[in-house]
N, C-alpha and C. Protein backbone atom coordinates (compact mmCIF):
# COMPACT_ATOMS: atom_id res chain seq x y z
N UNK A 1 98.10 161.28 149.01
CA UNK A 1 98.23 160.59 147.73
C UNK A 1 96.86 160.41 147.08
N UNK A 2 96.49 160.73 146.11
CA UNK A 2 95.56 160.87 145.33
C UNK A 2 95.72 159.43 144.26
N UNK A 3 94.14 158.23 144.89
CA UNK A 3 94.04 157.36 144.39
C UNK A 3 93.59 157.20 143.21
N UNK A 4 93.81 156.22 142.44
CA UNK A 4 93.80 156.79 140.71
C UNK A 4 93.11 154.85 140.05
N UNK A 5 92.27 155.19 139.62
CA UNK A 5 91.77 153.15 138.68
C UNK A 5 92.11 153.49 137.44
N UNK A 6 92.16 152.13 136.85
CA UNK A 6 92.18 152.49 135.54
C UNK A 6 91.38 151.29 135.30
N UNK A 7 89.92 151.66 133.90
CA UNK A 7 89.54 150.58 132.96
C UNK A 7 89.94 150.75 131.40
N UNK A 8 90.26 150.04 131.21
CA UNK A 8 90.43 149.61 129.54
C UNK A 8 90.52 147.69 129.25
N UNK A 9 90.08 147.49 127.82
CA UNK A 9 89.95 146.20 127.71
C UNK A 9 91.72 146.17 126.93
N UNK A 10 92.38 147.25 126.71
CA UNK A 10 93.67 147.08 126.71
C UNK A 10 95.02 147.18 127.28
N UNK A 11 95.80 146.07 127.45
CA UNK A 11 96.51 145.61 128.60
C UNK A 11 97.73 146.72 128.50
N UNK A 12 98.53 147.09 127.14
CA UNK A 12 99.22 147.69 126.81
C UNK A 12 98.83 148.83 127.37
N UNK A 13 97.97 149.50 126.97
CA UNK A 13 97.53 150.87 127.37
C UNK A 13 97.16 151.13 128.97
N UNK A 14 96.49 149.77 129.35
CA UNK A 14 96.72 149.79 131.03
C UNK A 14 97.52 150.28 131.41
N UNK A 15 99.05 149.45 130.64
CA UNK A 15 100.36 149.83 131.33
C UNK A 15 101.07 151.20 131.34
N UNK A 16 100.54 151.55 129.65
CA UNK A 16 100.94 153.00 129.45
C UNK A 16 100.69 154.05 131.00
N UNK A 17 99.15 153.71 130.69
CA UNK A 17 98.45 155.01 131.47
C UNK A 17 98.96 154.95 132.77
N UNK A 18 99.35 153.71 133.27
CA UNK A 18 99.66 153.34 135.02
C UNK A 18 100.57 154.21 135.02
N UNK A 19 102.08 153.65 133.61
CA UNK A 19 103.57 154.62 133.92
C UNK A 19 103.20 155.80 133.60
N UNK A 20 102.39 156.21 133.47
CA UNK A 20 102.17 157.82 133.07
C UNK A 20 101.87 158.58 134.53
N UNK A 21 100.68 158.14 134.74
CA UNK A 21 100.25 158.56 136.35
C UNK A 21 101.32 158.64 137.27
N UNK A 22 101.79 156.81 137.27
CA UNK A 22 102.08 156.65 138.33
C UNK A 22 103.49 157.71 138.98
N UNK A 23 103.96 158.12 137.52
CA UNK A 23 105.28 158.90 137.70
C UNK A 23 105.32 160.26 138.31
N UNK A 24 103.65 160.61 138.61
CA UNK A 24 103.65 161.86 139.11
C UNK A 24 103.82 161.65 140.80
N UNK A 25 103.89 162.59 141.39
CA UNK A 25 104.09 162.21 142.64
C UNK A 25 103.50 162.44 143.74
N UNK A 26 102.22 162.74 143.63
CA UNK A 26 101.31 162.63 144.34
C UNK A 26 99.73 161.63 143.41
N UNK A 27 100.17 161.25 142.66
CA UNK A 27 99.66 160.05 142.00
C UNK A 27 99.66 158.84 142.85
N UNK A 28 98.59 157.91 142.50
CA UNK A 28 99.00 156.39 142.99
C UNK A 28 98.05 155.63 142.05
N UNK A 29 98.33 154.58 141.48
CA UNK A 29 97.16 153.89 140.83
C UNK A 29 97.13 152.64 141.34
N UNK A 30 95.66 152.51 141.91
CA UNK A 30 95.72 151.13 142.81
C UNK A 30 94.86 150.35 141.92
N UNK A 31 94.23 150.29 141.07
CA UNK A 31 93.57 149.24 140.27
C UNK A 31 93.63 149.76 138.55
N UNK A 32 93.66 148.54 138.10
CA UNK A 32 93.76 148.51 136.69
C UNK A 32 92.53 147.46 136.01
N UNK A 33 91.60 147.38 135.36
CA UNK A 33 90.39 146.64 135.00
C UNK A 33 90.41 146.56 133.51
N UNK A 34 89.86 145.42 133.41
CA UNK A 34 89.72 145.15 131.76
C UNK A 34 88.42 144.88 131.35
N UNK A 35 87.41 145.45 132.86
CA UNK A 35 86.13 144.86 131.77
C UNK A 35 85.07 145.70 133.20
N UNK A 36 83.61 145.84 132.82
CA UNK A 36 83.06 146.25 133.65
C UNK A 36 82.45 145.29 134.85
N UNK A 37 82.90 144.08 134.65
CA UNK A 37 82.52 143.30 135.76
C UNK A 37 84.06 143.39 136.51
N UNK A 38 84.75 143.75 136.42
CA UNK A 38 85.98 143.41 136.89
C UNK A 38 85.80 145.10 138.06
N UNK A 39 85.56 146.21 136.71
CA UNK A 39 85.42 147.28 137.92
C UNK A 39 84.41 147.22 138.83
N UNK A 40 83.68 146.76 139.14
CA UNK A 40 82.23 146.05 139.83
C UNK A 40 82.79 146.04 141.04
N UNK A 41 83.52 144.69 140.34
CA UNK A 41 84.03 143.34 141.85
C UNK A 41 84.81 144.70 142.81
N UNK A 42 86.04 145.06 142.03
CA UNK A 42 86.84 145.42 143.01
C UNK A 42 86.84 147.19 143.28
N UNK A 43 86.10 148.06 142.80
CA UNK A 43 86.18 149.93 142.62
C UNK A 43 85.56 149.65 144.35
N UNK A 44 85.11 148.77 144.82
CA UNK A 44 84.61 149.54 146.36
C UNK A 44 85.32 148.54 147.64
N UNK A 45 86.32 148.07 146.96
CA UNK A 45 87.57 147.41 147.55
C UNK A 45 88.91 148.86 147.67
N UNK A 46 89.25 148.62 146.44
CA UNK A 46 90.10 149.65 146.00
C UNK A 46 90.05 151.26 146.95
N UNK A 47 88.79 151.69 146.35
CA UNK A 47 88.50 152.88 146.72
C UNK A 47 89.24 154.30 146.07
N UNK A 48 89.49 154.02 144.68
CA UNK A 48 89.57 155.12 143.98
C UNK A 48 88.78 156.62 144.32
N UNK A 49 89.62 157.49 144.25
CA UNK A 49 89.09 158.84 144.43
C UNK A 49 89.15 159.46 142.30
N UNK A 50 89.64 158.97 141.50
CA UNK A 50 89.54 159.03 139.96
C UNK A 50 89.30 158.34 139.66
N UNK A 51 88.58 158.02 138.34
CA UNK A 51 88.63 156.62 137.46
C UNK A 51 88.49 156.75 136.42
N UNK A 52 89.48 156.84 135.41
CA UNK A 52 89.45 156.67 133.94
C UNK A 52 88.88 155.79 133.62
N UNK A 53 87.82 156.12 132.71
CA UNK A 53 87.00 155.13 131.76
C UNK A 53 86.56 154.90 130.63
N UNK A 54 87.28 153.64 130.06
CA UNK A 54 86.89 153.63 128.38
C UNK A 54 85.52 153.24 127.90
N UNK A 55 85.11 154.20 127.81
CA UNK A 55 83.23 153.93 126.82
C UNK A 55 83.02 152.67 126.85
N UNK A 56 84.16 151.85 125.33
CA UNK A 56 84.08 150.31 125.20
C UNK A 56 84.75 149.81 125.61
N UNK A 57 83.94 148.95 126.35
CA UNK A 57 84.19 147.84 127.39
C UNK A 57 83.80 146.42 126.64
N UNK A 58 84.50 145.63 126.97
CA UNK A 58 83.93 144.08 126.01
C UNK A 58 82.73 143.48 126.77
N UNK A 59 82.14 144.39 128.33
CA UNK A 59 80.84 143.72 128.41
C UNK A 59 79.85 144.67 128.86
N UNK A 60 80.09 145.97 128.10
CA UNK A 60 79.10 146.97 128.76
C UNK A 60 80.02 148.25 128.09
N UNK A 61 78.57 149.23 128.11
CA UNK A 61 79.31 150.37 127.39
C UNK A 61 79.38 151.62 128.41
N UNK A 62 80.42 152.12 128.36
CA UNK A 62 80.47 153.09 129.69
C UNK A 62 79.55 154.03 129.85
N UNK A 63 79.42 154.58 128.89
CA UNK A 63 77.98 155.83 129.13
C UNK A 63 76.97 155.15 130.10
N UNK A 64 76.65 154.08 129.86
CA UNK A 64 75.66 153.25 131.00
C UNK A 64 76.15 153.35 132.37
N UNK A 65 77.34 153.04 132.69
CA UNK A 65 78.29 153.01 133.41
C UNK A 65 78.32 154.05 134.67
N UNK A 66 78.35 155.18 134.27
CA UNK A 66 78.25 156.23 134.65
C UNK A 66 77.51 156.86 135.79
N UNK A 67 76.57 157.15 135.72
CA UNK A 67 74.99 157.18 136.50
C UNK A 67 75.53 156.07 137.83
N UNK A 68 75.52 155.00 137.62
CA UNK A 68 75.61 153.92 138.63
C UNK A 68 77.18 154.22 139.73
N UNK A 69 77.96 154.33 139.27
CA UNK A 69 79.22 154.55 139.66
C UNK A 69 78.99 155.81 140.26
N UNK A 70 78.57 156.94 139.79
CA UNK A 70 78.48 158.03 140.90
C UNK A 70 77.50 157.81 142.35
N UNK A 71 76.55 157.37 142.01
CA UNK A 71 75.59 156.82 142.93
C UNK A 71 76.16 155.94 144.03
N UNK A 72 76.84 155.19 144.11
CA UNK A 72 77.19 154.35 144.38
C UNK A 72 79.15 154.66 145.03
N UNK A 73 79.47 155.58 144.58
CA UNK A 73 80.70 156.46 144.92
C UNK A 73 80.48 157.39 145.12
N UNK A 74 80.32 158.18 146.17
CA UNK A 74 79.61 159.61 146.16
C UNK A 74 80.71 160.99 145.92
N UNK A 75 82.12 160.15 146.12
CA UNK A 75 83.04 161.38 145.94
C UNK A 75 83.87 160.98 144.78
N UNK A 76 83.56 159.91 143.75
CA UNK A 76 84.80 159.48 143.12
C UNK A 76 84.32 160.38 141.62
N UNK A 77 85.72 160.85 141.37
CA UNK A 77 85.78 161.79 139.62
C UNK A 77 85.69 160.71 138.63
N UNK A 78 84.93 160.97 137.41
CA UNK A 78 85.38 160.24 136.66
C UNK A 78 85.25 160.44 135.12
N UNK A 79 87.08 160.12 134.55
CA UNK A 79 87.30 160.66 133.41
C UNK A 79 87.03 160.01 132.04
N UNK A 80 86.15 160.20 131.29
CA UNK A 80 85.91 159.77 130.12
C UNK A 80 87.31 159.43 129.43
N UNK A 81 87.75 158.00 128.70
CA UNK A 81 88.76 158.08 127.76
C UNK A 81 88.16 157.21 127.07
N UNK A 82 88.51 157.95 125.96
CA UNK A 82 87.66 157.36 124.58
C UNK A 82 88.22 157.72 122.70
N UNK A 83 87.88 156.77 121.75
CA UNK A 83 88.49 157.35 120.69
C UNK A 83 87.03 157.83 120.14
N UNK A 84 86.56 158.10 120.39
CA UNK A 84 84.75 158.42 119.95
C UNK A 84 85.15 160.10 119.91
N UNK A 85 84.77 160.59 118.83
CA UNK A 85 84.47 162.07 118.62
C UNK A 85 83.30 162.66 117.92
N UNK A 86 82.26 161.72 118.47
CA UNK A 86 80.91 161.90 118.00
C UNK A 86 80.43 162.93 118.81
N UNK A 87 79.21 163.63 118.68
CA UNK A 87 78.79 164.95 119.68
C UNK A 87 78.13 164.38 120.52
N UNK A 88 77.39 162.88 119.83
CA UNK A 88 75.97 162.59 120.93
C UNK A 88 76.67 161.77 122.13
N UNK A 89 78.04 160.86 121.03
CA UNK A 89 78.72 160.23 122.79
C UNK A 89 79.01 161.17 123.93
N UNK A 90 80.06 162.45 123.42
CA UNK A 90 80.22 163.38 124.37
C UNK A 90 80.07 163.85 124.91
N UNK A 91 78.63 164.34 124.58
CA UNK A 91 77.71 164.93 125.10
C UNK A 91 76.83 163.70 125.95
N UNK A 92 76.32 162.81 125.65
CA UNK A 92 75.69 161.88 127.13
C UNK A 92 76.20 160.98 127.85
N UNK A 93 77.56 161.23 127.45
CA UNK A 93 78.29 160.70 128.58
C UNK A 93 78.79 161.95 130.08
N UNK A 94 78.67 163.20 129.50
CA UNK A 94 78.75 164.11 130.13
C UNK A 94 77.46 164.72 130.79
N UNK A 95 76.56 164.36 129.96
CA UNK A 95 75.75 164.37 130.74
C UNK A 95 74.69 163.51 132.03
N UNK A 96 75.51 162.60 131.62
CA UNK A 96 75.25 160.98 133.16
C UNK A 96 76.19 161.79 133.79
N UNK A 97 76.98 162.26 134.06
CA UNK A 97 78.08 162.92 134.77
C UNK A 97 79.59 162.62 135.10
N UNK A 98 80.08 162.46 133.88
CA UNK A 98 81.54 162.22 133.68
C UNK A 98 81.74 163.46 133.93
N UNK A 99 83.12 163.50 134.85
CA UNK A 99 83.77 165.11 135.20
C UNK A 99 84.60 165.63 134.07
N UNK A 100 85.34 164.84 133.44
CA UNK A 100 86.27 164.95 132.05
C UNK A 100 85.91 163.90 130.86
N UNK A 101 86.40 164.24 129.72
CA UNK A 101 86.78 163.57 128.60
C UNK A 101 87.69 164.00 128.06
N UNK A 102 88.13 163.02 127.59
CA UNK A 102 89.73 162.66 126.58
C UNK A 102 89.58 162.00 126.01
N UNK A 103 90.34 162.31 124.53
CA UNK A 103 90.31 161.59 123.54
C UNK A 103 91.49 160.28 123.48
N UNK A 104 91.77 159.49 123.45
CA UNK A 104 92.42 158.18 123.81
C UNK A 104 94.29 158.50 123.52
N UNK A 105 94.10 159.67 122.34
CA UNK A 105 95.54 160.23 121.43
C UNK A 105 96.26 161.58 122.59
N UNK A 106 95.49 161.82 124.06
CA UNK A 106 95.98 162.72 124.07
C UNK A 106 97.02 162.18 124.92
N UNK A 107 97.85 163.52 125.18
CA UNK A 107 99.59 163.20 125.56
C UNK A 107 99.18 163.03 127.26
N UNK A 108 100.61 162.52 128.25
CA UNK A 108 101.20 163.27 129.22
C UNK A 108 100.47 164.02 129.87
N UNK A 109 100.62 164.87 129.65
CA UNK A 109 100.50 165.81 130.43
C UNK A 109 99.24 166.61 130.53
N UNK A 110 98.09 166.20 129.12
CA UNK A 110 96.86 166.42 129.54
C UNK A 110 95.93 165.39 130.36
N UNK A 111 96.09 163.87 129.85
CA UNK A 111 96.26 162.92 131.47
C UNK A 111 96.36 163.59 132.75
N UNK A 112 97.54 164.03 132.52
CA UNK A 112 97.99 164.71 134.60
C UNK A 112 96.67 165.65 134.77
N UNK A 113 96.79 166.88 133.93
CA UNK A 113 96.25 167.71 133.98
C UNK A 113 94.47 167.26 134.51
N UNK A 114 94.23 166.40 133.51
CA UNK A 114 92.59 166.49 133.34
C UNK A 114 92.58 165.62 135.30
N UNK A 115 93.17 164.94 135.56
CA UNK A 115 93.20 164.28 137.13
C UNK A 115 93.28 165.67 138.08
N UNK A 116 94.36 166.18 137.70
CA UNK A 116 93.99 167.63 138.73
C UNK A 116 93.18 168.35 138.76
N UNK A 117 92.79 168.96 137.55
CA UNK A 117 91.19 169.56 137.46
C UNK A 117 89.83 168.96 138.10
N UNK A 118 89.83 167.75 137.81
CA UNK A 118 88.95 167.16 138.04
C UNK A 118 88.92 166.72 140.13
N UNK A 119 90.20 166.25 140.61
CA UNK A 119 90.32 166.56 141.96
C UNK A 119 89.98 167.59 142.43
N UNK A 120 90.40 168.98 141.67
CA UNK A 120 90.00 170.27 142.27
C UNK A 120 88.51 170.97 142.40
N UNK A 121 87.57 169.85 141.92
CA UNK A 121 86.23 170.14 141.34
C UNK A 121 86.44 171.14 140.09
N UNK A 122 87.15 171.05 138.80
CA UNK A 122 86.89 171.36 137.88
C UNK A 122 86.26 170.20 137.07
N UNK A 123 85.63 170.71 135.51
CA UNK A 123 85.35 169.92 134.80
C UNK A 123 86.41 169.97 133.81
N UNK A 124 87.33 169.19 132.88
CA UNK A 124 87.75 168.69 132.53
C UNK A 124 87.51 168.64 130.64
N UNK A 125 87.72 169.38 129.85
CA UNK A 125 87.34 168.74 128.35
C UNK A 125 88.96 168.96 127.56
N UNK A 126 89.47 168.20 127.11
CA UNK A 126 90.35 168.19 126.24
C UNK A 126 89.90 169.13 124.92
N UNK A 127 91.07 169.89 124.27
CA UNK A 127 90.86 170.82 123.71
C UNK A 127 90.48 169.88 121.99
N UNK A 128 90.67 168.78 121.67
CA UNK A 128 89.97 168.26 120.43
C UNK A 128 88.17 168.32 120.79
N UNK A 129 88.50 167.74 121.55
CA UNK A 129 86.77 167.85 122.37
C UNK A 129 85.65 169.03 122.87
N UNK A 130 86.79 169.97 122.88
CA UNK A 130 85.94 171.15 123.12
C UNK A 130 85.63 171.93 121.45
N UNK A 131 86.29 171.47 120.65
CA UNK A 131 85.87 171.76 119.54
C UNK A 131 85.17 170.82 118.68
N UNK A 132 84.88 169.84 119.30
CA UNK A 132 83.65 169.01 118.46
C UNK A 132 82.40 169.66 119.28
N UNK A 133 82.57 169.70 120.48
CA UNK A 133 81.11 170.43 121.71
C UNK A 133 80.55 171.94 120.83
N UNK A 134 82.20 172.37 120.47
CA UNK A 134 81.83 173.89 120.04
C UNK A 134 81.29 173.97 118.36
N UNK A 135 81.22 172.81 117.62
CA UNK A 135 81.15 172.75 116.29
C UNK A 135 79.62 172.15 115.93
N UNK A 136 79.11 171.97 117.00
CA UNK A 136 77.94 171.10 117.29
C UNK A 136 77.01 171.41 116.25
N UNK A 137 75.95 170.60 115.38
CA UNK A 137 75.41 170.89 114.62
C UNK A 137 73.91 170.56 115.20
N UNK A 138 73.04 171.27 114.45
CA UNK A 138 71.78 171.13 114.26
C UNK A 138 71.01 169.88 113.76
N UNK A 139 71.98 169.32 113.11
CA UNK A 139 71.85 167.64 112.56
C UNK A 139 72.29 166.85 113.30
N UNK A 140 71.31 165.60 113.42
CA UNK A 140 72.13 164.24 113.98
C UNK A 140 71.65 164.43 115.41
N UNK A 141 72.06 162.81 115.96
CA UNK A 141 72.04 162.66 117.22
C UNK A 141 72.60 164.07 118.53
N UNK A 142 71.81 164.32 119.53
CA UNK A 142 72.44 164.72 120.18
C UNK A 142 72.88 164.24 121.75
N UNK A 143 71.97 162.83 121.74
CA UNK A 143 72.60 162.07 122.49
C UNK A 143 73.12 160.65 122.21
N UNK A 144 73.40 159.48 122.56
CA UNK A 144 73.16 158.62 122.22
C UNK A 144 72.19 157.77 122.71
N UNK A 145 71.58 156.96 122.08
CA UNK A 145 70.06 156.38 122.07
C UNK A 145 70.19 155.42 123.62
N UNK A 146 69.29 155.32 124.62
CA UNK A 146 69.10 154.28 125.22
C UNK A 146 68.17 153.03 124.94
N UNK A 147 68.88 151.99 125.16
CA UNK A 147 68.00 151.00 124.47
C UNK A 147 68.19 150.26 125.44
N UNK A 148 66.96 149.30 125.03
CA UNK A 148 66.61 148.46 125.94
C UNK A 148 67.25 147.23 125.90
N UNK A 149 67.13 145.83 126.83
CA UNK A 149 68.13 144.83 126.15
C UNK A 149 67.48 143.81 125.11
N UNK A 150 66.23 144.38 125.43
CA UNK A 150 65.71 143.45 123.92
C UNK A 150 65.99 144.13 122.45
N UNK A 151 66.07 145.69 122.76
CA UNK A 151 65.99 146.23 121.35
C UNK A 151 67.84 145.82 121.02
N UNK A 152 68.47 145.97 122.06
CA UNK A 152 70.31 145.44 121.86
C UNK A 152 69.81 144.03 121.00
N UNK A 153 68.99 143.00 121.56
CA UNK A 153 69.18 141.41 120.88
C UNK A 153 69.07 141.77 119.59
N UNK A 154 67.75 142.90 119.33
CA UNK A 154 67.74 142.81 118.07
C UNK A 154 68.41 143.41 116.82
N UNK A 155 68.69 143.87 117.54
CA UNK A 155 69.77 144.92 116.75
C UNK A 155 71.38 143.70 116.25
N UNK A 156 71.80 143.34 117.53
CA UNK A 156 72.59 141.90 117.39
C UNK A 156 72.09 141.02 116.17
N UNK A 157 70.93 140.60 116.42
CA UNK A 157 70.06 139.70 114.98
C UNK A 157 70.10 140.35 113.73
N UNK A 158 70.00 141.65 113.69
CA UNK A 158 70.07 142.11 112.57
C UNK A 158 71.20 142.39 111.84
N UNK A 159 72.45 142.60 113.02
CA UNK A 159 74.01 142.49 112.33
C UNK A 159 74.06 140.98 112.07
N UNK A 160 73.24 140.11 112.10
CA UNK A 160 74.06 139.01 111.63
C UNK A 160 73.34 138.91 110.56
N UNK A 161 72.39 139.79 109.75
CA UNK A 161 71.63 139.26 108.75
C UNK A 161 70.32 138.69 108.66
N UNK A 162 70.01 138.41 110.23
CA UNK A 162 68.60 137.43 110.37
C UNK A 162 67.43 138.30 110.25
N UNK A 163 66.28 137.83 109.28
CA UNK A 163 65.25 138.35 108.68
C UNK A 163 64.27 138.52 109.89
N UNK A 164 63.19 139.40 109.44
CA UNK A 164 62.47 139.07 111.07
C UNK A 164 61.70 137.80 111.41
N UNK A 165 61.37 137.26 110.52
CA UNK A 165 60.97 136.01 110.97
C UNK A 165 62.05 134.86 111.71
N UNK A 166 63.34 135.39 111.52
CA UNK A 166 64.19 134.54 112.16
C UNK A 166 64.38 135.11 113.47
N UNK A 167 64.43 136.21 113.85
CA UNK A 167 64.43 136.89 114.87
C UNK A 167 63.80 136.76 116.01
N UNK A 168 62.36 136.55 115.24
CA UNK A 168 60.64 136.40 116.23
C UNK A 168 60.82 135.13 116.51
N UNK A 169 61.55 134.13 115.67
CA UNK A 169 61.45 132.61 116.43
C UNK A 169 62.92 131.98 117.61
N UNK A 170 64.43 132.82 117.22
CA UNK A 170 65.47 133.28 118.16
C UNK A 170 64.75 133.46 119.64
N UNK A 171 64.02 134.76 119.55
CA UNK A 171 63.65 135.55 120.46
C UNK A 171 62.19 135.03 121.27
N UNK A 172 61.32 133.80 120.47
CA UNK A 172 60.24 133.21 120.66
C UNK A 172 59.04 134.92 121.27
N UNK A 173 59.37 135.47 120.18
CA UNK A 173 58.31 136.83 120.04
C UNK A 173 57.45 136.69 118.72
N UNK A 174 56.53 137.49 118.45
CA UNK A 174 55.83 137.66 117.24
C UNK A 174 56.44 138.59 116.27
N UNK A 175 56.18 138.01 114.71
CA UNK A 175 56.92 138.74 114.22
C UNK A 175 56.72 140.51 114.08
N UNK A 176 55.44 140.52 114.69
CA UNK A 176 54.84 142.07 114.89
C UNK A 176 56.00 142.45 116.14
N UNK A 177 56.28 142.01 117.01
CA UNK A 177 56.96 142.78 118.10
C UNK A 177 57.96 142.64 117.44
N UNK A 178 58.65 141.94 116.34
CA UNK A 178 60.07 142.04 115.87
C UNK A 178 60.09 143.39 115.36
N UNK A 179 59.03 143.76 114.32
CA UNK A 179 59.03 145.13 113.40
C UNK A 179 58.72 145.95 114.38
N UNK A 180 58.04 145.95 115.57
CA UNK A 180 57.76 147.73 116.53
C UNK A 180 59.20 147.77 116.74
N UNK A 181 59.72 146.53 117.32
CA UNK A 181 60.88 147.46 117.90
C UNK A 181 62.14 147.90 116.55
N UNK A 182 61.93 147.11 115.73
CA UNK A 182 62.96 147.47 114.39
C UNK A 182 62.35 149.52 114.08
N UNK A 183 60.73 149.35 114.19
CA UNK A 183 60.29 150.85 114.16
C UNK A 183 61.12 151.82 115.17
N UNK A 184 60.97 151.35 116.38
CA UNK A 184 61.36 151.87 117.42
C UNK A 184 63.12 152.63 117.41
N UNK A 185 63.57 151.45 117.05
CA UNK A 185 65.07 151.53 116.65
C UNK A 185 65.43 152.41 115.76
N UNK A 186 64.53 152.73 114.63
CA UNK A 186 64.76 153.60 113.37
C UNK A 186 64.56 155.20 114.36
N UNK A 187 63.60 154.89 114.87
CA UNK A 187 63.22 156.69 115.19
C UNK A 187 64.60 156.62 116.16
N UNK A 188 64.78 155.86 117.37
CA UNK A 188 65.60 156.35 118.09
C UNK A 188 66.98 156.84 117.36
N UNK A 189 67.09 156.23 116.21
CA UNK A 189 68.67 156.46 115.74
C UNK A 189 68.51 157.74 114.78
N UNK A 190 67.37 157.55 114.25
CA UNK A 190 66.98 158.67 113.37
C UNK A 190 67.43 158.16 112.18
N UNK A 191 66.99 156.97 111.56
CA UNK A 191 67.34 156.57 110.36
C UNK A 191 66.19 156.35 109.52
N UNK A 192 66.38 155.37 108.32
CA UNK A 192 65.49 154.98 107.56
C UNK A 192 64.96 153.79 107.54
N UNK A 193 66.35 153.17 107.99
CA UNK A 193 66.30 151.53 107.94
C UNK A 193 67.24 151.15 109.15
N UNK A 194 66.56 149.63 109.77
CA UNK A 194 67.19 149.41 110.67
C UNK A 194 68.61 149.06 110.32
N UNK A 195 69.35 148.77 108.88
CA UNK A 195 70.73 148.54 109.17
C UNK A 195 71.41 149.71 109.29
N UNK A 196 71.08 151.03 108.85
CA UNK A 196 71.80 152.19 109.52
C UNK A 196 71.52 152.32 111.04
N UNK A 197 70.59 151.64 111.56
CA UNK A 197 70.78 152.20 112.82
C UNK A 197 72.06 150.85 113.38
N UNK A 198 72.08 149.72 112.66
CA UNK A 198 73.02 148.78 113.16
C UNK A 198 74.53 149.63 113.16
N UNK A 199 74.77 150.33 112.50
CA UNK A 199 75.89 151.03 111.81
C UNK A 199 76.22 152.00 112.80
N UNK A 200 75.09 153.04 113.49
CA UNK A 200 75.13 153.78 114.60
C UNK A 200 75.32 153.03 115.25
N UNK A 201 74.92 152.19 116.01
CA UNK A 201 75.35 151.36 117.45
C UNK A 201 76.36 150.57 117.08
N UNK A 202 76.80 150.56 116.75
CA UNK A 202 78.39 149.92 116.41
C UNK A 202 79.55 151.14 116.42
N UNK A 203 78.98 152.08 115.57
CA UNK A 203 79.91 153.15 115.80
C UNK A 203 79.94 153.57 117.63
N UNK A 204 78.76 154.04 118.27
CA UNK A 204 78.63 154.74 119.25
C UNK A 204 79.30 153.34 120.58
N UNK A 205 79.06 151.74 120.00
CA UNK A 205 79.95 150.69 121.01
C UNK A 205 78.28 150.43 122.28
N UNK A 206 77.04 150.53 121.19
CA UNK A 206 76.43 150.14 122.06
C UNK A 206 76.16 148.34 121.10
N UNK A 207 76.37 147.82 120.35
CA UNK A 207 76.88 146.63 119.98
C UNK A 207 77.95 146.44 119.56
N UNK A 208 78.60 145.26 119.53
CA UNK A 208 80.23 145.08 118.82
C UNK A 208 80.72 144.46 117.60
N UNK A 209 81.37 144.49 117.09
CA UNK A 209 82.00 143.68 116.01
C UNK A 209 81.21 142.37 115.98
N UNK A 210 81.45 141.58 117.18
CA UNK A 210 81.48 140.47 117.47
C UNK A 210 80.61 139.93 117.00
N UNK A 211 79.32 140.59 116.53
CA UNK A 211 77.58 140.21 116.57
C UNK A 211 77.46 139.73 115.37
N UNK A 212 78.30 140.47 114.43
CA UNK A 212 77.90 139.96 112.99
C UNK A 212 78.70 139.20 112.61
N UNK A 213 79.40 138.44 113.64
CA UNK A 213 80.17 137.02 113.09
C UNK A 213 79.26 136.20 113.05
């Protein structure tokens, strides 16, 4: 029996994906997670041999995710699920070493499928996905940016509107280290201004909604 996790921060879709798996018959799904502290506690309890994983997580973004979980699991697959059809997510999440990706819309039976491939040591790309990989442009990100967790605060400060002087006194920094890293932030995203790069990390789920309440 081929052990199977599931993360998502949605409960519904937990359930989906469980009755989906679970109906195959050499399937089993022994954990279901709603957050990345939750897959923490229990993935080396469990002992998944797959693990579907959604990018956004409400306390961590999966591409991070990634890297650590193989390290740390030396035989476990693990399948990207995501509604992201950006090139740079797809591409560096595949390249930390996700065995598959899927797009969140796909059916049945590419689910089953992408678990068997991926057991068999194949790699895994859903066919929407292999045509964003194959459409790839010369423009734009081609990965997504790593940032640090101070450049995340600030980026947070800046979805809420706060000027840099409000930032540098939040953060009890100078307002010079507020602007390197606002610099910093621009090149990494490849923008002009730091609120497009707020706009990228919101799209890509390396900040959330939540910030600019």
């Amino acid at each position: 029996m081929i052990k199977i996790a599931i993360t998502d921060d949605h409960p519904l879709l937990l359930e989906g994906l469980k009755n989906i798996i679970n109906a195959h018959e050499d399937f089993d799904v022994v954990g279901m997670y709603s957050s990345a502290t939750e897959l923490s506690k229990s993935i080396a309890v469990d002992m998944p041999m797959v693990l579907l994983l959604d990018i956004n997580l409400p306390d961590a973004n999966g591409i991070d995710l990634v890297k650590g979980l193989k390290e740390n699991n030396n035989d476990l697959k693990i399948i990207a699920f995501s509604v992201h059809n950006e090139f740079a997510v797809i591409n560096s999440i595949l390249k930390e070493g996700a065995d598959a990706y899927l797009q969140k819309n796909a059916n049945g039976d590419e689910i089953l499928t992408a678990i068997s491939d991926v057991i068999a040591g194949k790699r895994y790309i859903c066919e929407k996905t292999r045509t964003i990989l194959n459409k790839k442009s010369e423009i734009g990100l081609k990965q997504v940016p790593k940032l640090t967790r101070r450049e995340k605060e600030v980026l947070s400060f800046v979805a809420k509107g706060m000027t840099t002087h409000q930032i540098a006194d939040a953060l009890f920094i100078s307002s010079h280290t507020v602007e390197s890293h606002r610099k910093n932030l621009m090149e990494k995203f490849q923008t002009k201004s730091v609120t497009a790069a707020v706009k990228s990390a919101l799209e890509y789920g390396l900040i959330r909604e939540s910030y600019m309440e």
